[in-house]
C-alpha atoms as a PDB file:
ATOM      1  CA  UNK A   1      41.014 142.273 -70.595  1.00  0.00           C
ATOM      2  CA  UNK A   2      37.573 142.263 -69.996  1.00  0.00           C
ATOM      3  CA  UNK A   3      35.708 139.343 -68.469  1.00  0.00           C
ATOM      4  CA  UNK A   4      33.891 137.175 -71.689  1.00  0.00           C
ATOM      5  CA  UNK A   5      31.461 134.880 -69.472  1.00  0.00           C
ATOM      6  CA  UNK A   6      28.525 136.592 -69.256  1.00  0.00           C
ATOM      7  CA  UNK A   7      29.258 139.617 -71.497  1.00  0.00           C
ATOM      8  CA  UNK A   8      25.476 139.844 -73.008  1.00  0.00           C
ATOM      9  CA  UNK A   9      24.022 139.306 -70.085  1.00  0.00           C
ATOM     10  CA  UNK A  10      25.622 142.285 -68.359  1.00  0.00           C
ATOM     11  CA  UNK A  11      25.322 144.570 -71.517  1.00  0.00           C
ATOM     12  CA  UNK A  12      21.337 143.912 -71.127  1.00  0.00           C
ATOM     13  CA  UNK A  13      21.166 144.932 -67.555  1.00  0.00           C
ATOM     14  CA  UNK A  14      23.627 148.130 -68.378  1.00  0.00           C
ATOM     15  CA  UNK A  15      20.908 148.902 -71.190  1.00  0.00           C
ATOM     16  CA  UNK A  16      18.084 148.297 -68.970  1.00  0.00           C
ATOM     17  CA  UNK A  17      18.960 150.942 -66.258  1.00  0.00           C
ATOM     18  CA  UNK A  18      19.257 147.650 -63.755  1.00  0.00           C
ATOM     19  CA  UNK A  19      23.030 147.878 -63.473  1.00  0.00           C
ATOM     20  CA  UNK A  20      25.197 151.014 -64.352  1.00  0.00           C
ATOM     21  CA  UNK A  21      29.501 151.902 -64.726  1.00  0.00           C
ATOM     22  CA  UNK A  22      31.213 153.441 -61.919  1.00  0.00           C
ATOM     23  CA  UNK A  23      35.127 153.468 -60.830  1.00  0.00           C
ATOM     24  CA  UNK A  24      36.019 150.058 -60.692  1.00  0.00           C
ATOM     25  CA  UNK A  25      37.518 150.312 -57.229  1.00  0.00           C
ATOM     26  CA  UNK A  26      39.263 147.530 -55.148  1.00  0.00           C
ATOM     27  CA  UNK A  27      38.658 149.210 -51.764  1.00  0.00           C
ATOM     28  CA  UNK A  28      34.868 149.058 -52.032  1.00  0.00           C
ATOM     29  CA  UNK A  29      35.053 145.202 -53.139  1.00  0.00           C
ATOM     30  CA  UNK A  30      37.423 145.142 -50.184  1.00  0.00           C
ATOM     31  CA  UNK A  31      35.035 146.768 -48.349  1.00  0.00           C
ATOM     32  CA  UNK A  32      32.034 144.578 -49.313  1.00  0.00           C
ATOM     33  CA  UNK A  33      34.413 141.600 -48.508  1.00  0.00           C
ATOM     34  CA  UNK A  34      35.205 142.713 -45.143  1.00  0.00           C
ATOM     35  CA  UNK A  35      31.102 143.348 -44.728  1.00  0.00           C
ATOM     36  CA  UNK A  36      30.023 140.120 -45.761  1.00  0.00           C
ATOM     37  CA  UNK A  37      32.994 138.415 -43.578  1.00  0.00           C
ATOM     38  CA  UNK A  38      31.305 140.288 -40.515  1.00  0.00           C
ATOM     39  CA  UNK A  39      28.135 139.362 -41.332  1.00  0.00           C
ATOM     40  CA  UNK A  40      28.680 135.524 -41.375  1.00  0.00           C
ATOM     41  CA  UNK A  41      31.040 135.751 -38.112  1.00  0.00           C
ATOM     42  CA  UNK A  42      28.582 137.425 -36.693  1.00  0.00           C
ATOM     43  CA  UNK A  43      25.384 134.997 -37.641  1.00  0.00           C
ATOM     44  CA  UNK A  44      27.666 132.080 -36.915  1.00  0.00           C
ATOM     45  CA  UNK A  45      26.910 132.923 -33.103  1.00  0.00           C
ATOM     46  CA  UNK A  46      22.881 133.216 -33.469  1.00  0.00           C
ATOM     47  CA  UNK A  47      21.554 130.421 -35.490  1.00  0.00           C
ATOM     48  CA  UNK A  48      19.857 128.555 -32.499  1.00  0.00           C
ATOM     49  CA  UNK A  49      18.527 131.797 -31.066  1.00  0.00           C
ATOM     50  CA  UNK A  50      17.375 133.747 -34.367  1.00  0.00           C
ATOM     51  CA  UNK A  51      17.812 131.499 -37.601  1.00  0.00           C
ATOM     52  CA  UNK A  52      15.347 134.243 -39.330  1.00  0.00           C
ATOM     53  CA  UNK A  53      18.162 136.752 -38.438  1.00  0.00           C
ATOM     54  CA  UNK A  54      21.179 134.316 -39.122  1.00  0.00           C
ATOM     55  CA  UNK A  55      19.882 133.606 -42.684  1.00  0.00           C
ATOM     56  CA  UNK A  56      19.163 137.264 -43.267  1.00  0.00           C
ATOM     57  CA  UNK A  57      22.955 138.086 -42.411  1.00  0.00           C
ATOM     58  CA  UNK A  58      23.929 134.825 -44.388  1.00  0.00           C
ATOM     59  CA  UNK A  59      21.987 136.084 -47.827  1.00  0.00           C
ATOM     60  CA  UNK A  60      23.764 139.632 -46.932  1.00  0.00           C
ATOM     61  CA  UNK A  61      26.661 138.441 -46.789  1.00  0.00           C
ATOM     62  CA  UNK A  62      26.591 136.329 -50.111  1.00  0.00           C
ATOM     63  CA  UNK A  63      24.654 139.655 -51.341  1.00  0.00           C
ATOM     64  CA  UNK A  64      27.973 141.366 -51.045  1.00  0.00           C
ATOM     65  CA  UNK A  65      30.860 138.694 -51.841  1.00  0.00           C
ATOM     66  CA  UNK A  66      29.342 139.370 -55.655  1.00  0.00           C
ATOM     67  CA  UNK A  67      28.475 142.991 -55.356  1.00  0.00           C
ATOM     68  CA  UNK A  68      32.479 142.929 -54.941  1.00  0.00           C
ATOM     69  CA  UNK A  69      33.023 140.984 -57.758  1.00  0.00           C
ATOM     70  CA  UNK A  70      30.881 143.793 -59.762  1.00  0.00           C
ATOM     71  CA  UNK A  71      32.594 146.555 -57.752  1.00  0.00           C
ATOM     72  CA  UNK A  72      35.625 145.538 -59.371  1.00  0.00           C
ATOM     73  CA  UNK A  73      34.798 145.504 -62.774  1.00  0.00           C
ATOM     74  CA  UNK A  74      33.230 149.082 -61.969  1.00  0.00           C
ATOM     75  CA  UNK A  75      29.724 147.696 -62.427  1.00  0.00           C
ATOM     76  CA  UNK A  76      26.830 148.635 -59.327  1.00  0.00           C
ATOM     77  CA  UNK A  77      23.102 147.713 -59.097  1.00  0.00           C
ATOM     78  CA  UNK A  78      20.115 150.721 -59.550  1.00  0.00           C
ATOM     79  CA  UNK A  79      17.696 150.972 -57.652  1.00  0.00           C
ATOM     80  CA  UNK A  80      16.097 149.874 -60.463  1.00  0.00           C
ATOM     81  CA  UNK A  81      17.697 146.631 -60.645  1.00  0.00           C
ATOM     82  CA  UNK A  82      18.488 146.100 -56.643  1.00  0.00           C
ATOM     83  CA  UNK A  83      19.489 142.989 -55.718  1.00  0.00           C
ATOM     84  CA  UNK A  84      18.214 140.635 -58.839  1.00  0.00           C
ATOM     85  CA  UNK A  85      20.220 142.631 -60.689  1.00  0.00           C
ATOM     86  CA  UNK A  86      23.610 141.820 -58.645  1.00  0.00           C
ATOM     87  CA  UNK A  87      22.339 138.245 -58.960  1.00  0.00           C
ATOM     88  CA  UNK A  88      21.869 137.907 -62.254  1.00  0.00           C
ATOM     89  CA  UNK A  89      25.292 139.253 -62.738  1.00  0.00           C
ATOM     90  CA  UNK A  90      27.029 136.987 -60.884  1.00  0.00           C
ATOM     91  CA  UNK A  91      25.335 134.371 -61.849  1.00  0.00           C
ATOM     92  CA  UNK A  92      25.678 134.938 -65.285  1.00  0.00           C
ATOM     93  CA  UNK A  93      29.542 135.480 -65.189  1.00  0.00           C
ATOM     94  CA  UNK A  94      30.904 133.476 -62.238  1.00  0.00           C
ATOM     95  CA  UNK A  95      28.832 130.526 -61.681  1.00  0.00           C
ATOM     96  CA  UNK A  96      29.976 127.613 -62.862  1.00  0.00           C
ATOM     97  CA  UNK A  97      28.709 124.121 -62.406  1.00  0.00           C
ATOM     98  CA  UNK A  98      32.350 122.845 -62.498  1.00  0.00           C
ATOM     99  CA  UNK A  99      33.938 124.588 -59.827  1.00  0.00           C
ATOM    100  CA  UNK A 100      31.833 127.557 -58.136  1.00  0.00           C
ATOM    101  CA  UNK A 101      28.838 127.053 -58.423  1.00  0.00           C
ATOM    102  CA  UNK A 102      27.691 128.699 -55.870  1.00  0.00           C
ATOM    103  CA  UNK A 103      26.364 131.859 -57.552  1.00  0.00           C
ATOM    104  CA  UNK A 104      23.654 130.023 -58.929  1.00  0.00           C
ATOM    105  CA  UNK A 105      22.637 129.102 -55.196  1.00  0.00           C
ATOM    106  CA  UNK A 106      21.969 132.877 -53.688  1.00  0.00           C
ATOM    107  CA  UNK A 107      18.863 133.467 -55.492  1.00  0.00           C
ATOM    108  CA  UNK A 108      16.956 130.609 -53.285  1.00  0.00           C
ATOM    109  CA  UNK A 109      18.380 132.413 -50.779  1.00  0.00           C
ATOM    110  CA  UNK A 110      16.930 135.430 -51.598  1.00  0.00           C
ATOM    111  CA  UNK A 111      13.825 133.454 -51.768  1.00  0.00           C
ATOM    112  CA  UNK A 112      14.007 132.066 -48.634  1.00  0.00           C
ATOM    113  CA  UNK A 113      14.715 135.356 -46.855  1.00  0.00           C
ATOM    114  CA  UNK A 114      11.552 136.986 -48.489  1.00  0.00           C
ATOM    115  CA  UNK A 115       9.961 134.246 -47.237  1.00  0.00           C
ATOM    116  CA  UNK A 116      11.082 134.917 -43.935  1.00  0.00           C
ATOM    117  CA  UNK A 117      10.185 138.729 -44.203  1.00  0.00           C
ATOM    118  CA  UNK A 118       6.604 138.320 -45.207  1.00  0.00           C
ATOM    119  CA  UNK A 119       5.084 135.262 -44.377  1.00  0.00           C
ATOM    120  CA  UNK A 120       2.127 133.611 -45.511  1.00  0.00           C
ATOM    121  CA  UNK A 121      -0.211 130.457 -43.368  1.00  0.00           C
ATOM    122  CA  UNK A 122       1.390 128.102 -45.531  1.00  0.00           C
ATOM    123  CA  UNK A 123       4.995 129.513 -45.357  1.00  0.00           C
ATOM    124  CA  UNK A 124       7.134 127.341 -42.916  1.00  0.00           C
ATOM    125  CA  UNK A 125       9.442 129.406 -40.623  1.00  0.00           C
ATOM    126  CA  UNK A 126      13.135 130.078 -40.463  1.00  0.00           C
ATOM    127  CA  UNK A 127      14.802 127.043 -38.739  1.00  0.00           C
ATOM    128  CA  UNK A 128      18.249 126.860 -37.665  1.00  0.00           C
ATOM    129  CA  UNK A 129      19.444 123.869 -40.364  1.00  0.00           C
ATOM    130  CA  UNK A 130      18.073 126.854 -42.876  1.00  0.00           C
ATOM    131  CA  UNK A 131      20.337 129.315 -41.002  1.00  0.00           C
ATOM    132  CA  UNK A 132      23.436 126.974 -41.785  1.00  0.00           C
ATOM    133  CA  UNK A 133      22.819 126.794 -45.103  1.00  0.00           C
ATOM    134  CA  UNK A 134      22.820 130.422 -45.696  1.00  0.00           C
ATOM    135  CA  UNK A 135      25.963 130.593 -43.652  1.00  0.00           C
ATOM    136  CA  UNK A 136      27.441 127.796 -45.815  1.00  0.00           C
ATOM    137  CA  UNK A 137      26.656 129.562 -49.030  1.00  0.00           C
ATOM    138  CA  UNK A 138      27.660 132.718 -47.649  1.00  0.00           C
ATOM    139  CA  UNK A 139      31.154 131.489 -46.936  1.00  0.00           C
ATOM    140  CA  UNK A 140      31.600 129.775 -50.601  1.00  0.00           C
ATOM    141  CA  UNK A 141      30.617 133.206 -51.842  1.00  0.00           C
ATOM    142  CA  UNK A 142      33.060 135.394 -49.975  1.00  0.00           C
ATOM    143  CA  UNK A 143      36.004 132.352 -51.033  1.00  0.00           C
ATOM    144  CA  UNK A 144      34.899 132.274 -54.110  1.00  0.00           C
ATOM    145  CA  UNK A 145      35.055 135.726 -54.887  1.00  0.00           C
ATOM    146  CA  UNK A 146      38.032 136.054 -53.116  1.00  0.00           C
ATOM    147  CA  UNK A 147      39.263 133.817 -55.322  1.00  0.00           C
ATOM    148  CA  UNK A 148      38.257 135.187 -58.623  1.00  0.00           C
ATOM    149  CA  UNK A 149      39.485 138.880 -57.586  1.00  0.00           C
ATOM    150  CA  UNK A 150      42.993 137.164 -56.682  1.00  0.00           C
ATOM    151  CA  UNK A 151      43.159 135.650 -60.238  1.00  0.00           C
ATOM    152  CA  UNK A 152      43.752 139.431 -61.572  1.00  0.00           C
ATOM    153  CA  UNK A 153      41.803 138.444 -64.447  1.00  0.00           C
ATOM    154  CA  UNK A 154      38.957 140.640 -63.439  1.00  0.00           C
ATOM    155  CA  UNK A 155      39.444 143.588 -65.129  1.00  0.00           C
ATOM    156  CA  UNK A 156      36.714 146.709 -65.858  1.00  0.00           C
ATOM    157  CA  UNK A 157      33.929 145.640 -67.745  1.00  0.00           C
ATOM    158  CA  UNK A 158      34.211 148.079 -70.826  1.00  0.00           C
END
């Protein structure tokens, strides 16, 4: 069974080159799991002395936890579509306000760290409660997806 939530949303970013089919494979979500799971543990011990680097590793990290989720329906970003494009897809199947909403959160993120890797004057820098609250997301991303993978429900996208 096919995940519904988000259906026309995916088939528009298969048909604009931004996402494309591969083997649906639970070792690479595994693998993206384990990634992102690093990547937190290992921000968790620099937010005072880098937050710019913390927050980076958080937005990875969230990055990832849906990248699995896609993984396992045997959907990947292009190069073409990048990161928006896992985004977009998690957000448009997996976010919800009721319980996980947290999909809908990684795109400020995403924000942020561009902000962080090219500055302007008027953009303010990187500061350690910003750090937390990538780490923060990044954790409800891994769980949730975690979560979502666990249900069984997730099955290719076809």
């Amino acid at each position: 069974m096919t995940w519904e939530r988000g259906r026309a949303d995916i088939e528009r970013l298969l048909a604009a080159g931004e996402l494309e089919r591969v083997t649906p494979s639970p070792d690479v979500a595994e693998r993206l799991l384990a990634d992102a799971e690093a990547h937190i543990r290992l921000a968790a011990k620099g937010t005072s002395d880098d937050p710019a680097g913390a927050l980076q590793l958080g937005y990875d990290a969230a990055r990832k936890a849906a990248a699995a989720l896609l993984a396992t329906q045997g959907l990947r970003a292009t190069t073409r579509g990048g990161h928006i494009a896992v985004l977009d897809a998690a957000r448009a199947q997996f976010n919800d306000k009721s319980g996980m909403p947290v999909f809908g959160r990684i795109n400020r993120l995403r924000r942020r760290r561009h902000d962080s890797e090219y500055p302007s004057d008027d953009t303010p820098a990187i500061a350690t409660d910003d750090a937390d609250r990538a780490l923060t997301i990044a954790r409800e991303a891994v769980d949730a997806a975690r979560k979502i993978i666990a249900t069984g429900k997730l099955a290719p996208f076809d």
